[in-house]
Protein backbone atom coordinates (compact mmCIF):
# COMPACT_ATOMS: atom_id res chain seq x y z
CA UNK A 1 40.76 -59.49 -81.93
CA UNK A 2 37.66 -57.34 -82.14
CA UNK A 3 37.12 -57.49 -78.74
CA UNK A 4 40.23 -55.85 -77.94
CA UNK A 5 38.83 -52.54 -79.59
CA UNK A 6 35.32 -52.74 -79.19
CA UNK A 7 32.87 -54.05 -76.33
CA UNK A 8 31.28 -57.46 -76.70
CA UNK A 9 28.29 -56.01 -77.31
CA UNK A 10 29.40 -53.99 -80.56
CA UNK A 11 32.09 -56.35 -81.94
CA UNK A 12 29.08 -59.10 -81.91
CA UNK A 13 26.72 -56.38 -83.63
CA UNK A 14 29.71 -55.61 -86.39
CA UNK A 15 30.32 -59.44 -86.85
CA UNK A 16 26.50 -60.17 -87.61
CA UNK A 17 26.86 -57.24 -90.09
CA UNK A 18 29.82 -58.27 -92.11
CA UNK A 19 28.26 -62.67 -92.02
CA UNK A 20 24.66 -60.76 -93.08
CA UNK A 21 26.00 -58.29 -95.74
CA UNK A 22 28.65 -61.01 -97.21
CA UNK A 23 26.18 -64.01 -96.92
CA UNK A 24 23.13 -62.31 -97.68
CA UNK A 25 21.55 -63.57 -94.28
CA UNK A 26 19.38 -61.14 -92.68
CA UNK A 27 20.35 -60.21 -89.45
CA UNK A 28 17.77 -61.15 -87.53
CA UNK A 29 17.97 -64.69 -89.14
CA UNK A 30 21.69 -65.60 -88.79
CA UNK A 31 20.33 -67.20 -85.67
CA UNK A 32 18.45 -69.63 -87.65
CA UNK A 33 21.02 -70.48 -90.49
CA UNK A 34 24.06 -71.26 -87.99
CA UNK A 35 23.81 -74.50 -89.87
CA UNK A 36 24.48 -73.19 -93.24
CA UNK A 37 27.76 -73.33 -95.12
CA UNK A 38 29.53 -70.68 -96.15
CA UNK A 39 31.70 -70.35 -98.86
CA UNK A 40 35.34 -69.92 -99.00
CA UNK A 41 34.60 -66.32 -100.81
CA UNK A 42 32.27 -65.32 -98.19
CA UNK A 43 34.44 -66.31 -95.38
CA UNK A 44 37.78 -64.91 -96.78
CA UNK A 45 35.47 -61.48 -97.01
CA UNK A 46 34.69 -61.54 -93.67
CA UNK A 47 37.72 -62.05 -92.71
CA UNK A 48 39.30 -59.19 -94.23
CA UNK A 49 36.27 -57.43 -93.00
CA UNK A 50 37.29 -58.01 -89.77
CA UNK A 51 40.50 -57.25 -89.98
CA UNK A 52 40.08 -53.73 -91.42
CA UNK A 53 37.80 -53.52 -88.37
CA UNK A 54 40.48 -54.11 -86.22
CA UNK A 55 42.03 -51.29 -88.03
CA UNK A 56 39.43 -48.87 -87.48
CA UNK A 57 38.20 -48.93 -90.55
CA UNK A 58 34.80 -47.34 -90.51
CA UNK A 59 31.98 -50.52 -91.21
CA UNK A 60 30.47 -48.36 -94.04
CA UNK A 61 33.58 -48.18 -96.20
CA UNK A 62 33.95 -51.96 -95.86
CA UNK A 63 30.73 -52.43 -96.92
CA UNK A 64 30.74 -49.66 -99.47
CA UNK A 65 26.93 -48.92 -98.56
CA UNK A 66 25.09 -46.16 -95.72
CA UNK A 67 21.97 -45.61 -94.66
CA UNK A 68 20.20 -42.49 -94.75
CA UNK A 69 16.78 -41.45 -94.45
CA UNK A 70 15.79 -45.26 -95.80
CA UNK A 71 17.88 -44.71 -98.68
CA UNK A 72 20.64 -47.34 -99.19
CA UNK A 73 23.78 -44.91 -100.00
CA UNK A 74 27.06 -46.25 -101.88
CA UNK A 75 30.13 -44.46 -100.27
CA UNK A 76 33.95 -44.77 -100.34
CA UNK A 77 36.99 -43.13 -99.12
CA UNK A 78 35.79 -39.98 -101.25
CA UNK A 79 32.80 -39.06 -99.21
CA UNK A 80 31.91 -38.37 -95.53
CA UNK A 81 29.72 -41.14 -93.91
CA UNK A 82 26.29 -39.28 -93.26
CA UNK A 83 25.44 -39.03 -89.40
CA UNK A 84 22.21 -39.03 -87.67
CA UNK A 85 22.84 -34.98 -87.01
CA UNK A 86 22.68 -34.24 -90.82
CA UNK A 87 19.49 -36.48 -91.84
CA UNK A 88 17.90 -34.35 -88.78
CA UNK A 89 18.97 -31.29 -90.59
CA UNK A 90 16.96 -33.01 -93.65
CA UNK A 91 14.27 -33.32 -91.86
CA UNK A 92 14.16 -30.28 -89.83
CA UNK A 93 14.16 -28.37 -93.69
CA UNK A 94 10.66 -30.64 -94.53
CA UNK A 95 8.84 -30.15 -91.86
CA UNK A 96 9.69 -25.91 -92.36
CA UNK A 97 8.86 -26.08 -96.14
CA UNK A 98 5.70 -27.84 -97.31
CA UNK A 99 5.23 -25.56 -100.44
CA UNK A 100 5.62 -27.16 -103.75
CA UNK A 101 7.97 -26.15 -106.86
CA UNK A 102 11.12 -25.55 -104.68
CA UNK A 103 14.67 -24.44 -105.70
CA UNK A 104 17.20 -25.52 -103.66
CA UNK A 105 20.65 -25.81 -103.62
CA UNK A 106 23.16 -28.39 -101.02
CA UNK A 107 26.41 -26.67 -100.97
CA UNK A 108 29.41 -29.63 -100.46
CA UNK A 109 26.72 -32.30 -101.34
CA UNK A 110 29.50 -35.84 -100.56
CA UNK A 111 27.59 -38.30 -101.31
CA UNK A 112 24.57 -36.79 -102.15
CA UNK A 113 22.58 -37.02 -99.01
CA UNK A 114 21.30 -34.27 -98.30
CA UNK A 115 20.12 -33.59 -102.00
CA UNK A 116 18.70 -36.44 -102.54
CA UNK A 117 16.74 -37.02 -99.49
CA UNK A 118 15.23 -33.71 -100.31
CA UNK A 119 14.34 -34.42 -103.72
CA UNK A 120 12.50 -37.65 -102.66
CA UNK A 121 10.36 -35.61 -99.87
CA UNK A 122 9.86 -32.66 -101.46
CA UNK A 123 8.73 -31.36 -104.95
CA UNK A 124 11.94 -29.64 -106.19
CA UNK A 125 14.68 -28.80 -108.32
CA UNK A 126 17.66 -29.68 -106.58
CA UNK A 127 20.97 -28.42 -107.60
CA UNK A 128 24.15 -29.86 -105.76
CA UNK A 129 27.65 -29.27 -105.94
CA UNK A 130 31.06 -30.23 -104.09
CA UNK A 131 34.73 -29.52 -105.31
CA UNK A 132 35.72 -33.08 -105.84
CA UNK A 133 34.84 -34.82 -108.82
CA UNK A 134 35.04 -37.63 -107.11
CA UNK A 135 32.29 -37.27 -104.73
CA UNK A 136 30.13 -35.70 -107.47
CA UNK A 137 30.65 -39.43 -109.57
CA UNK A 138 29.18 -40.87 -106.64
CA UNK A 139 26.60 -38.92 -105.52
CA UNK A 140 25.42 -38.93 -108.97
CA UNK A 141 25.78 -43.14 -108.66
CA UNK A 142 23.44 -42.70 -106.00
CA UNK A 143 20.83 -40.49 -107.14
CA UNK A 144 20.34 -42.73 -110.33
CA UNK A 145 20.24 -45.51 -107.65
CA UNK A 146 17.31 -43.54 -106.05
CA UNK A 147 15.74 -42.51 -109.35
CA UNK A 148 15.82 -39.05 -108.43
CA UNK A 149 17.16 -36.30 -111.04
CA UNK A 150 20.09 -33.87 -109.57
CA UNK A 151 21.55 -30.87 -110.98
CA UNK A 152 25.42 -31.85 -109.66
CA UNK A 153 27.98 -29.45 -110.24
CA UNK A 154 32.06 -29.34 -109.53
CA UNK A 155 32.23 -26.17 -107.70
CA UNK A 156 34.59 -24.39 -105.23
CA UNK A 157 32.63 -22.57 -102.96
CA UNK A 158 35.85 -20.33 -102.00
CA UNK A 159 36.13 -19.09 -105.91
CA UNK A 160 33.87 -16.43 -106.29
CA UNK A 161 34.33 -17.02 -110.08
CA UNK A 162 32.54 -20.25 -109.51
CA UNK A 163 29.43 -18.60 -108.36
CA UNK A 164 28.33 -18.06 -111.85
CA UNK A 165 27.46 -22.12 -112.19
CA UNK A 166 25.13 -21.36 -109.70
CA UNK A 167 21.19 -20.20 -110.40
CA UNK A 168 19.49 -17.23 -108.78
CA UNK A 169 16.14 -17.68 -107.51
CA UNK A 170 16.68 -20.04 -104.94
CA UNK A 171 14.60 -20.97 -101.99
CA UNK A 172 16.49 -22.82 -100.24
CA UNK A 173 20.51 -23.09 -99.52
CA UNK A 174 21.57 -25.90 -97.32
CA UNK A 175 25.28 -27.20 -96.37
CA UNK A 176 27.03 -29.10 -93.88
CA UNK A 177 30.01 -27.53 -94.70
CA UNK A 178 33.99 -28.52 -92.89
CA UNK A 179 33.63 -27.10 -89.74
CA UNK A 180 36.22 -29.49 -87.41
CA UNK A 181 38.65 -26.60 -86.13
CA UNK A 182 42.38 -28.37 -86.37
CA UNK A 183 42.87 -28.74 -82.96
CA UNK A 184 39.83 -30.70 -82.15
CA UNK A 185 41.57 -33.26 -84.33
CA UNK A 186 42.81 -35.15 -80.65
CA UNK A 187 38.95 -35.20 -79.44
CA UNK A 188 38.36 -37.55 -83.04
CA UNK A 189 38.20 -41.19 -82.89
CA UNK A 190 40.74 -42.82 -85.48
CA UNK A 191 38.00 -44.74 -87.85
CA UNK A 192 37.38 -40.57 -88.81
CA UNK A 193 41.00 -39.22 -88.51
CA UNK A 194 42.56 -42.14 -90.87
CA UNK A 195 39.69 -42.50 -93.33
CA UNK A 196 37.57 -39.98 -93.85
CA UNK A 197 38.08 -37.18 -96.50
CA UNK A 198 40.08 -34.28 -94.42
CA UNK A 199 38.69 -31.89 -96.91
CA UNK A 200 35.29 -32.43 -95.94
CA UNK A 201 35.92 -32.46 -92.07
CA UNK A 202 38.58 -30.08 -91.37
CA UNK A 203 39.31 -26.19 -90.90
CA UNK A 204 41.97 -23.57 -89.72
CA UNK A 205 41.60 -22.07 -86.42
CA UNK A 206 42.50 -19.10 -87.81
CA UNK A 207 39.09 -19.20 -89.93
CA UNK A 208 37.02 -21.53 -88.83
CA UNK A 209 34.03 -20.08 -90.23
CA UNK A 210 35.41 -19.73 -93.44
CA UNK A 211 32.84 -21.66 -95.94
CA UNK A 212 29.69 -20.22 -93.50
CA UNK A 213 31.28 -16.28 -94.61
CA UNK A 214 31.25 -17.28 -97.83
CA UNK A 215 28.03 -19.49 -98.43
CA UNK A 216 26.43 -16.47 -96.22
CA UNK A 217 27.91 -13.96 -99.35
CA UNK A 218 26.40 -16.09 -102.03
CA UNK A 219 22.69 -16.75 -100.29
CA UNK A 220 23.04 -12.98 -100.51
CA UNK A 221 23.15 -12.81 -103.97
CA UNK A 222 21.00 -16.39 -104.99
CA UNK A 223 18.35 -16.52 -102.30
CA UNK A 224 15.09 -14.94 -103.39
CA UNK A 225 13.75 -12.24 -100.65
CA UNK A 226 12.15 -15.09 -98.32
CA UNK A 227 14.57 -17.82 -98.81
CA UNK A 228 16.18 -19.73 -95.99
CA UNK A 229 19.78 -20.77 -95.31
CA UNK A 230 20.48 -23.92 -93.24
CA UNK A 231 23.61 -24.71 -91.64
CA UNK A 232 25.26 -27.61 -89.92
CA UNK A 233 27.69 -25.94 -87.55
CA UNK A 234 29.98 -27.00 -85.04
CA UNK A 235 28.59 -26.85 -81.82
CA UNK A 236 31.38 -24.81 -80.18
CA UNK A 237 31.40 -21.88 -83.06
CA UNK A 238 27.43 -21.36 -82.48
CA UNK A 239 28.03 -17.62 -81.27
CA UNK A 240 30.53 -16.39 -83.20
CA UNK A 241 28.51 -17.53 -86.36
CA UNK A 242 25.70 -15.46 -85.51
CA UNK A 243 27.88 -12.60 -84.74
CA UNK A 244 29.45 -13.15 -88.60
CA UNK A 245 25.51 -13.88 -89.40
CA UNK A 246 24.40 -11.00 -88.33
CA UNK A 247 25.71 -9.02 -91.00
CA UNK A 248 23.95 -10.91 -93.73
CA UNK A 249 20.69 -11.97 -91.72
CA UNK A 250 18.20 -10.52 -90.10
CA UNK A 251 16.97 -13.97 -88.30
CA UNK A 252 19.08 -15.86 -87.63
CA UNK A 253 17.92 -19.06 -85.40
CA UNK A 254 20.28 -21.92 -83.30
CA UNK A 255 18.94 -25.14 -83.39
CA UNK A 256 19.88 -28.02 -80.78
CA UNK A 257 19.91 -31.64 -82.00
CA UNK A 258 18.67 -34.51 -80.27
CA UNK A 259 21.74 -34.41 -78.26
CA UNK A 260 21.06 -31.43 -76.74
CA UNK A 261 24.24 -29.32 -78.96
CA UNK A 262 24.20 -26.62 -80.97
CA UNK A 263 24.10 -28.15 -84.41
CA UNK A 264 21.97 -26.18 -87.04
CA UNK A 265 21.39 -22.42 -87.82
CA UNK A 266 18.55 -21.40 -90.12
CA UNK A 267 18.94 -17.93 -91.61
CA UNK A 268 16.18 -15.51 -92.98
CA UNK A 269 15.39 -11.95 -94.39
CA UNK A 270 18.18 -11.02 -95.81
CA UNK A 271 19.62 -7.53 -95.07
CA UNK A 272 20.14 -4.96 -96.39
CA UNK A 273 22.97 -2.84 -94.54
């Protein structure tokens, strides 16, 4: 029973979502159709839908769609499901850059959130990439959904070789990169542990700031002379990042989200020592 793993509150909330997305009901009219029937499809969907529930499974995979920034996203098993934090990061990069003709890259784009919520607000080129080809099918699914044109790439971030794929000139660098140190694994609730991709969430302790050294290396070498670097960071590993920062940045700026944590880190003039 759904109750048994969520309040009554929520599991009625998740219920009207599966009977809305499955019937095609809007949610604030399943009120008014309680006298409609429902197929035997419809109702075997739900019914699986709320089983997988049960199981933790998060209610964007079963539905295969996300919202984000009032874009509709498809996502799957492949892809992290974009949080309210990282469509705050979107907007926190609009609201900083109002110029026109912008290159920008999102380093470890998923589903293509982050690139493609960009490209509809601002007046870009967007380049994305991500190391699984996987997520770059279906962030390139979405941004044809969208109607927006991305430059996707398969890239490893880690392989300096891959840096090549990359263009110079850019303005602006942006990545929620995996930042989850191992041992915050038992702090995680199980509809992330047992389906989200671990290679988008998760990180030795012995180098937790592993992808921010070396996204910090190639801004270094692709950022033009005022270009910006935003970060999503884990909210315990603010400090030591600008410590690591500091060496590739001369301003280097934490940014608390609407929670109140540590969550972005925008990066300027470049230095030279």
């Amino acid at each position: 029973m759904l109750s048994q793993e969520f309040s009554q509150e929520e599991s009625a909330n998740l219920i009207r979502e599966l009977i809305s997305f499955f019937t095609y009901i809007p949610k604030l009219e399943i009120s008014l159709n309680l006298d409609k029937r429902i197929s035997e499809s419809e109702l075997l969907k739900i019914h699986f839908g709320v089983k997988d529930l049960i199981k933790h499974r998060p209610l964007q995979y079963i539905l295969g769609k996300a919202s984000f920034d009032n874009l509709e996203l498809d996502v799957n098993e492949n892809v992290l499901i974009p949080r309210p934090e990282t469509e705050e990061l979107v907007n926190l990069i609009i609201r900083n850059n109002k110029t026109t003709d912008l290159n920008i890259l999102d380093i470890g784009t998923g589903s293509g959130a982050i690139a493609i919520a960009l490209k509809s607000h601002l007046k870009s080129n967007i380049f994305a990439v991500d190391i699984s080809e996987y997520a770059l099918k279906l962030a390139q699914q979405n941004a044809d959904k969208a109607k927006v044109k991305i430059n996707f790439v398969q890239c490893n971030i880690l392989n300096k070789v891959h840096w090549k794929r990359i263009p110079n000139n850019l303005n602006i660098i942006v990545s929620n990169p995996p930042y989850v140190r191992n041992s915050e694994r038992k702090y995680m609730q199980k509809n992330v542990l047992n389906y989200e991709p671990e290679i988008a969430l998760f990180v030795d302790d012995n180098n937790p700031l592993v992808f921010y050294k070396a996204i910090a290396e190639l801004s270094v070498q692709k950022l033009k002379n005022n270009g910006e670097l935003w970060f999503e960071i884990n909210e315990h590993l603010a400090n030591e990042l600008v410590i690591l920062m500091q060496s590739y940045f001369k301003n280097i700026e934490i940014i608390k989200d609407f929670r109140g944590k540590n969550r972005f880190c925008k990066l300027k003039d470049i230095s030279n020592t």
